[in-house]
PDB file of N, CA and C in Angstrom:
ATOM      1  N   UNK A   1     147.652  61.601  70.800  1.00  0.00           N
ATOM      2  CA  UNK A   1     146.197  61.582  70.748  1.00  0.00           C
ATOM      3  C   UNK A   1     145.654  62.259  72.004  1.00  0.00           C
ATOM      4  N   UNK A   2     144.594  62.748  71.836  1.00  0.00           N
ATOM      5  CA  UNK A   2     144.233  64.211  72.452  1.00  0.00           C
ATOM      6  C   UNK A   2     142.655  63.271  73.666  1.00  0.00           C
ATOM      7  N   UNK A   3     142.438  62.933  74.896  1.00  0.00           N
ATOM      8  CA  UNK A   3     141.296  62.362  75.465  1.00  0.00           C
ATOM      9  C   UNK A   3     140.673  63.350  75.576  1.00  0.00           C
ATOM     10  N   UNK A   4     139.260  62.551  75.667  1.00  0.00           N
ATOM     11  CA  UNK A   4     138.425  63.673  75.157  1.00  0.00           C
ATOM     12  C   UNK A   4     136.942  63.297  76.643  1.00  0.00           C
ATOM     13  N   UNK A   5     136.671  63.989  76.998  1.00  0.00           N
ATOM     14  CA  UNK A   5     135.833  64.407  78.242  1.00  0.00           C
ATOM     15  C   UNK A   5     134.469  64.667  78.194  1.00  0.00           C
ATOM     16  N   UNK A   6     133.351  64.243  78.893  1.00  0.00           N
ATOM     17  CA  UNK A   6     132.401  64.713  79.196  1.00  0.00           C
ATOM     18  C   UNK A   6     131.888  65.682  80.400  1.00  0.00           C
ATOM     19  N   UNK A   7     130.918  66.057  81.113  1.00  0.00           N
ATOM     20  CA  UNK A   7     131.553  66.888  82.728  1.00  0.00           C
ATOM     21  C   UNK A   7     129.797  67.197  82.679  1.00  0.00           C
ATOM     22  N   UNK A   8     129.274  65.875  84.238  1.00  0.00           N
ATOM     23  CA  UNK A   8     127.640  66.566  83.968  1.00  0.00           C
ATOM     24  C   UNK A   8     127.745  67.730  84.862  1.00  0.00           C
ATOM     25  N   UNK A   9     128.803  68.409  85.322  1.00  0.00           N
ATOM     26  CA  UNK A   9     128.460  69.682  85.870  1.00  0.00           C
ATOM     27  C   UNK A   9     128.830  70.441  84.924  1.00  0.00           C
ATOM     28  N   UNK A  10     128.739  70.219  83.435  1.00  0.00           N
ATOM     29  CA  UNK A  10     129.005  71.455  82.613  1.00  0.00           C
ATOM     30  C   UNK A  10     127.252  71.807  82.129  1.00  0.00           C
ATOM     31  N   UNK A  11     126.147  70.577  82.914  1.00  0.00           N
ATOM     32  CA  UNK A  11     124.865  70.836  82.487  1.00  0.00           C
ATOM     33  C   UNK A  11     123.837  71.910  83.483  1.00  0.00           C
ATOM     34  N   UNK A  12     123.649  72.959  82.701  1.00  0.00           N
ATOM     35  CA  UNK A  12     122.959  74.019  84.106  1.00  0.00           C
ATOM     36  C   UNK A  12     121.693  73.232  85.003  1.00  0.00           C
ATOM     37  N   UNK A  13     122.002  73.725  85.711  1.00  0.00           N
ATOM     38  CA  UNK A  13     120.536  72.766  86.573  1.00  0.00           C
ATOM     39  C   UNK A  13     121.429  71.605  87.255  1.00  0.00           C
ATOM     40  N   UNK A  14     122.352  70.843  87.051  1.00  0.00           N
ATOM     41  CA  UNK A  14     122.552  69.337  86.884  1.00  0.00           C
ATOM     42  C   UNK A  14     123.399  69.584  88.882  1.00  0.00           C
ATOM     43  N   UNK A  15     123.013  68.602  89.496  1.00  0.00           N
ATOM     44  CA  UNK A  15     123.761  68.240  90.834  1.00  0.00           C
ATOM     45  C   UNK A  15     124.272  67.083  90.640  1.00  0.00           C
ATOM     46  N   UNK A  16     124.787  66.372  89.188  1.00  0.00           N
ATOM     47  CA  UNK A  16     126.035  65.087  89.140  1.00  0.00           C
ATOM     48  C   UNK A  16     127.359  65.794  89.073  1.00  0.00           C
ATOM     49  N   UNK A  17     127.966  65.274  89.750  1.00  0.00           N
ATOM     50  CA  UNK A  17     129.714  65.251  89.648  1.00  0.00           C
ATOM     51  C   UNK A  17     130.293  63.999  88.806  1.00  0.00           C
ATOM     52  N   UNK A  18     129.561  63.629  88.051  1.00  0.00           N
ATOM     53  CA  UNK A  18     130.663  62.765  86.901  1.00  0.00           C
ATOM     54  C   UNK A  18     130.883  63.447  85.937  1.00  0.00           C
ATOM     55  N   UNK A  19     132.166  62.954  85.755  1.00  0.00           N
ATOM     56  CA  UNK A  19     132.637  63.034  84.547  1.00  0.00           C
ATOM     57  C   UNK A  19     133.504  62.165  84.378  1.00  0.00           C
ATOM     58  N   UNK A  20     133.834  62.066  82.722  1.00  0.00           N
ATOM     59  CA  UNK A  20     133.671  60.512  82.027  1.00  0.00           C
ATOM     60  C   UNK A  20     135.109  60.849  80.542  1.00  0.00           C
ATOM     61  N   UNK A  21     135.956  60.478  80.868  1.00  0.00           N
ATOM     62  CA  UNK A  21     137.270  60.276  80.220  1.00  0.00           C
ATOM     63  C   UNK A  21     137.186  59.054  79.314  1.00  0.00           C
ATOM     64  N   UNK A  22     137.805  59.407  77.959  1.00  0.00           N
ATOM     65  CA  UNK A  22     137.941  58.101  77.073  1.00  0.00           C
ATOM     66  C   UNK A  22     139.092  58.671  75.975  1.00  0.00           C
ATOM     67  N   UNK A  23     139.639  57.646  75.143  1.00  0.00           N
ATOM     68  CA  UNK A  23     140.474  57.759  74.255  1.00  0.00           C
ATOM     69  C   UNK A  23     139.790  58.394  72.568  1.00  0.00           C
ATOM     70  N   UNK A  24     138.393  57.851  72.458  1.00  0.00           N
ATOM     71  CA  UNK A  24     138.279  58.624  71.515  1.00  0.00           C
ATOM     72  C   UNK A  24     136.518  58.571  71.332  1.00  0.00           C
ATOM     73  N   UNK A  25     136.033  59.445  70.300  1.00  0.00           N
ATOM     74  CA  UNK A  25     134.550  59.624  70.753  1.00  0.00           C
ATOM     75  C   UNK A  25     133.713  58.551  70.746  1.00  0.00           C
ATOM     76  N   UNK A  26     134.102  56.894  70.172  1.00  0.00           N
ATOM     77  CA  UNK A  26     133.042  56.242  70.371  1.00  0.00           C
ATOM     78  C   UNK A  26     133.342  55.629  71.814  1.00  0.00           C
ATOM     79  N   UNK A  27     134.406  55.169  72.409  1.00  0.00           N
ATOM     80  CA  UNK A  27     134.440  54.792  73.602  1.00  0.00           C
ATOM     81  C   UNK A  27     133.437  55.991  74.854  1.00  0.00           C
ATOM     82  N   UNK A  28     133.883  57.256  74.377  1.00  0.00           N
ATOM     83  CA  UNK A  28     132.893  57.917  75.186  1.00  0.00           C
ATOM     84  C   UNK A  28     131.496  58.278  75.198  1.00  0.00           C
ATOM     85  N   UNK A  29     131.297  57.971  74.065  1.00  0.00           N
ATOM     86  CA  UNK A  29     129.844  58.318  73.195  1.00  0.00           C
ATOM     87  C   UNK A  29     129.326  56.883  74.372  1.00  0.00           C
ATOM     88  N   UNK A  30     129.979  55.549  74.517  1.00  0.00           N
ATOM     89  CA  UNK A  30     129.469  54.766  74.873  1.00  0.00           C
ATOM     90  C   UNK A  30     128.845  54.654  76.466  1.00  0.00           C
ATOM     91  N   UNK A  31     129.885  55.059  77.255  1.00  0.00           N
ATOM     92  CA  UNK A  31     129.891  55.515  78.175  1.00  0.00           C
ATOM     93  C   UNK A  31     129.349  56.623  78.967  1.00  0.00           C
ATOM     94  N   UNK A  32     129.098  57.770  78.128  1.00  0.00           N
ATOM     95  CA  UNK A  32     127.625  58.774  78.432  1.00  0.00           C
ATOM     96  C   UNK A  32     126.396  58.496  78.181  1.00  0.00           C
ATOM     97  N   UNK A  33     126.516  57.795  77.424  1.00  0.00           N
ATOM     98  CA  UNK A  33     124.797  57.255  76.996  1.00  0.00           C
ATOM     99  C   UNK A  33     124.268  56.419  77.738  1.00  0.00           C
ATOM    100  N   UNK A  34     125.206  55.017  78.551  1.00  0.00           N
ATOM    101  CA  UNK A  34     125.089  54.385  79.901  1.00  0.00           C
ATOM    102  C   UNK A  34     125.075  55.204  80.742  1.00  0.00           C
ATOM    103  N   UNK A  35     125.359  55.997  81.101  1.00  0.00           N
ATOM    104  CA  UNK A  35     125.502  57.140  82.732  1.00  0.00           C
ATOM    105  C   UNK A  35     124.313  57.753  82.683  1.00  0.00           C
ATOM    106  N   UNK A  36     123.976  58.420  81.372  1.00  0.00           N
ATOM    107  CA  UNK A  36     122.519  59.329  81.001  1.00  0.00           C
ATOM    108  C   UNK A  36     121.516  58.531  81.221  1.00  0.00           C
ATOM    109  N   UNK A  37     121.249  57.327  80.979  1.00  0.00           N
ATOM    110  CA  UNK A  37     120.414  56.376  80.773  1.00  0.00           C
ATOM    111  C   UNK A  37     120.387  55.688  81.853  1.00  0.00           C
ATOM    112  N   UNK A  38     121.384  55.233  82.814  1.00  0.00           N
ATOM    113  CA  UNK A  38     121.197  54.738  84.257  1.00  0.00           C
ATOM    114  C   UNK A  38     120.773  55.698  85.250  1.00  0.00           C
ATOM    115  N   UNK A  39     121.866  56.530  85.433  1.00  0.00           N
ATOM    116  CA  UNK A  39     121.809  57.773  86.399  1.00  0.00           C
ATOM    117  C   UNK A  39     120.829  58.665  86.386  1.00  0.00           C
ATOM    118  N   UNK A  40     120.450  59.145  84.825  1.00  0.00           N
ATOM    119  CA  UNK A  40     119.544  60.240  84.856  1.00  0.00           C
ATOM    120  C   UNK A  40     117.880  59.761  84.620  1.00  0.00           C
ATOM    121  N   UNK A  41     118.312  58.687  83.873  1.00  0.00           N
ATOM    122  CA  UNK A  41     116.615  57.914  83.464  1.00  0.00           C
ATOM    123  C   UNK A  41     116.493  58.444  81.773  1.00  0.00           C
ATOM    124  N   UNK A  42     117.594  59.032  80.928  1.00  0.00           N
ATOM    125  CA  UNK A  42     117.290  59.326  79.800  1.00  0.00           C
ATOM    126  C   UNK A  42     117.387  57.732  79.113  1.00  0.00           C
ATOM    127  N   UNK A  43     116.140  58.443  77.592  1.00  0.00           N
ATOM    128  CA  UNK A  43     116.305  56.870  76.943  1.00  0.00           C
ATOM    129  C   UNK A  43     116.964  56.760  75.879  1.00  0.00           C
ATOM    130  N   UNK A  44     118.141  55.885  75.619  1.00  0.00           N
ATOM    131  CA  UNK A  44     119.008  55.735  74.442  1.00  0.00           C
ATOM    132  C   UNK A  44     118.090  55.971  73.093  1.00  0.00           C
ATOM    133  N   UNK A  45     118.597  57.204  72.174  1.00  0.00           N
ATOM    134  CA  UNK A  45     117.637  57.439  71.565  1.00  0.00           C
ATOM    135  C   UNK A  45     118.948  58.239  70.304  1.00  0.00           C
ATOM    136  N   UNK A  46     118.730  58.526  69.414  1.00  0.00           N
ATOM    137  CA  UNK A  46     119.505  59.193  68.131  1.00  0.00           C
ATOM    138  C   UNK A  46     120.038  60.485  68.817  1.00  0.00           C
ATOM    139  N   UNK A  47     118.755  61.381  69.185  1.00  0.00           N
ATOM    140  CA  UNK A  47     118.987  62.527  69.568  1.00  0.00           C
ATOM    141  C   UNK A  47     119.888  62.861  70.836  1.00  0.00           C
ATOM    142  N   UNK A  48     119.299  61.524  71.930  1.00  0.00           N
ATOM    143  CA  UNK A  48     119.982  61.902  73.115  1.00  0.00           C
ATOM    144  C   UNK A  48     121.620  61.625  72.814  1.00  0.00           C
ATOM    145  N   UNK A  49     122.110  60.761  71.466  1.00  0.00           N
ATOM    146  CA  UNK A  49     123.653  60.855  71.472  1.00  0.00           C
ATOM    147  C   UNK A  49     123.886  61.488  70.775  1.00  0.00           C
ATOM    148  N   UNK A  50     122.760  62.559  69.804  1.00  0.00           N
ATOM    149  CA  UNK A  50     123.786  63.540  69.356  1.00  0.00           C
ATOM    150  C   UNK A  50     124.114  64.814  70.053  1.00  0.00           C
ATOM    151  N   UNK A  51     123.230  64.833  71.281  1.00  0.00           N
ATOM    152  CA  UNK A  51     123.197  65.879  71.819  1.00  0.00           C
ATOM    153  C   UNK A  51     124.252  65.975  72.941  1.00  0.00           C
ATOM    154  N   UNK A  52     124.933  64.648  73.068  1.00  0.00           N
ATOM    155  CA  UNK A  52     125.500  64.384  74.489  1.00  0.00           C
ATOM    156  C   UNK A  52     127.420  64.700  73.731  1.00  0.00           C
ATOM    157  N   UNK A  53     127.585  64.114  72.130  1.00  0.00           N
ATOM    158  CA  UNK A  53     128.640  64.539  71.588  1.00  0.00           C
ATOM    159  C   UNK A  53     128.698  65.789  71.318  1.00  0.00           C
ATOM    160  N   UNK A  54     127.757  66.900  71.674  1.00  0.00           N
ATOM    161  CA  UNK A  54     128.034  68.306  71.384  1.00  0.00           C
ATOM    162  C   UNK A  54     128.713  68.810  72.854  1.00  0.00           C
ATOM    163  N   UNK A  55     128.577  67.730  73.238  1.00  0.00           N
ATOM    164  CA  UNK A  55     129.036  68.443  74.962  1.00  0.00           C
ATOM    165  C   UNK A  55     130.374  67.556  75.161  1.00  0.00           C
ATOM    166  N   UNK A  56     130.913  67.244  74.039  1.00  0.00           N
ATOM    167  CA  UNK A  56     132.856  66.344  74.199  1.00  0.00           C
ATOM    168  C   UNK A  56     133.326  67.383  74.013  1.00  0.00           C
ATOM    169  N   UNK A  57     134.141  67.414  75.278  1.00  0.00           N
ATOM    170  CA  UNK A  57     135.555  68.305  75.128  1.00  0.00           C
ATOM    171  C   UNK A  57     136.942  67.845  75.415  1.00  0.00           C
ATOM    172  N   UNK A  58     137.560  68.405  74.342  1.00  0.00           N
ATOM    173  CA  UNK A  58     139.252  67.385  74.891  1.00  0.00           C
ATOM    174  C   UNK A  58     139.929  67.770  76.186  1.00  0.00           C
ATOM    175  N   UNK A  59     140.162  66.942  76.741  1.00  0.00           N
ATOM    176  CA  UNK A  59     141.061  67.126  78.193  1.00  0.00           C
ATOM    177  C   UNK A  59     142.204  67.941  78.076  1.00  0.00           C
ATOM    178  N   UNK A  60     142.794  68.499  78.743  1.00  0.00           N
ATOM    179  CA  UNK A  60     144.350  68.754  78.717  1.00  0.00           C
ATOM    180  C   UNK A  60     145.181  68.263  78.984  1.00  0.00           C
ATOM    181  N   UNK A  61     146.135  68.412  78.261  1.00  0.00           N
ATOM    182  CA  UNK A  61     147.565  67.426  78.006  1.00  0.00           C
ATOM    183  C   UNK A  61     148.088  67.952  80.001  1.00  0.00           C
ATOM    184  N   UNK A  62     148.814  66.387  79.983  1.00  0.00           N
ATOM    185  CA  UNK A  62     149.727  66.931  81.571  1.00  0.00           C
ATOM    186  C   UNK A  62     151.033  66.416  80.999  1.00  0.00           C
ATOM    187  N   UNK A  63     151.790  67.173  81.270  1.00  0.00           N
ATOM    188  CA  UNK A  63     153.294  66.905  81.131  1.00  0.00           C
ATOM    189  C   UNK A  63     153.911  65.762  81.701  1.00  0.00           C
ATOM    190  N   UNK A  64     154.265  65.009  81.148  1.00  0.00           N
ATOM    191  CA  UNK A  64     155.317  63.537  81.673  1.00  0.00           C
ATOM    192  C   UNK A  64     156.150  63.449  81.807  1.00  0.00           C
ATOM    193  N   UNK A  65     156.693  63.359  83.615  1.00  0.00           N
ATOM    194  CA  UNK A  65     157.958  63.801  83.879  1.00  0.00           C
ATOM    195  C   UNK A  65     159.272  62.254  83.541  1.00  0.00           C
ATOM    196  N   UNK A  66     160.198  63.087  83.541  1.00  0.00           N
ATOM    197  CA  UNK A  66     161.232  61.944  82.845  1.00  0.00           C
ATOM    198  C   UNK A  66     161.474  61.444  84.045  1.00  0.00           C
ATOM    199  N   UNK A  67     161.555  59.674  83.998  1.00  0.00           N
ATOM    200  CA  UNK A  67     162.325  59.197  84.953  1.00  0.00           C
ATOM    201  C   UNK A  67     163.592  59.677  85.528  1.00  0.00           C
ATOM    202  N   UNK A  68     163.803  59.552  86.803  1.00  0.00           N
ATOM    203  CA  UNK A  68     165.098  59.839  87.171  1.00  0.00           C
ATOM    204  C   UNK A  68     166.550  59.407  87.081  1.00  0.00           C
TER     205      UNK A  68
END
């Protein structure tokens, strides 16, 4: 299973450095909409979470090294 990412420096204009890791889109859906809504002052609203899942992107895989 593939984690999937948010990044408010992927927003032009934006001076936040979070970004927000989860296992799958509702755990993160949950978790941007708290950050947007604390941090930025946006208000939990239909639009503001559909607009915030156009901006999930999956992380990249890191290789797991074998025990020794």
């Amino acid at each position: 299973m593939n984690r999937l990412y948010i990044d408010c420096r992927d927003v032009p204009g934006s001076t936040c450095s979070v970004a927000i890791t989860a296992d799958n889109k509702e755990e993160l859906l949950v978790a941007a909409v708290e950050h947007a809504v604390k941090a930025h002052g946006y208000t939990d609203t239909p639009e503001l979470r559909a607009q915030l899942q156009t901006m999930f992107k999956v992380a990249p895989t890191v290789p797991q090294r074998k025990a020794a």
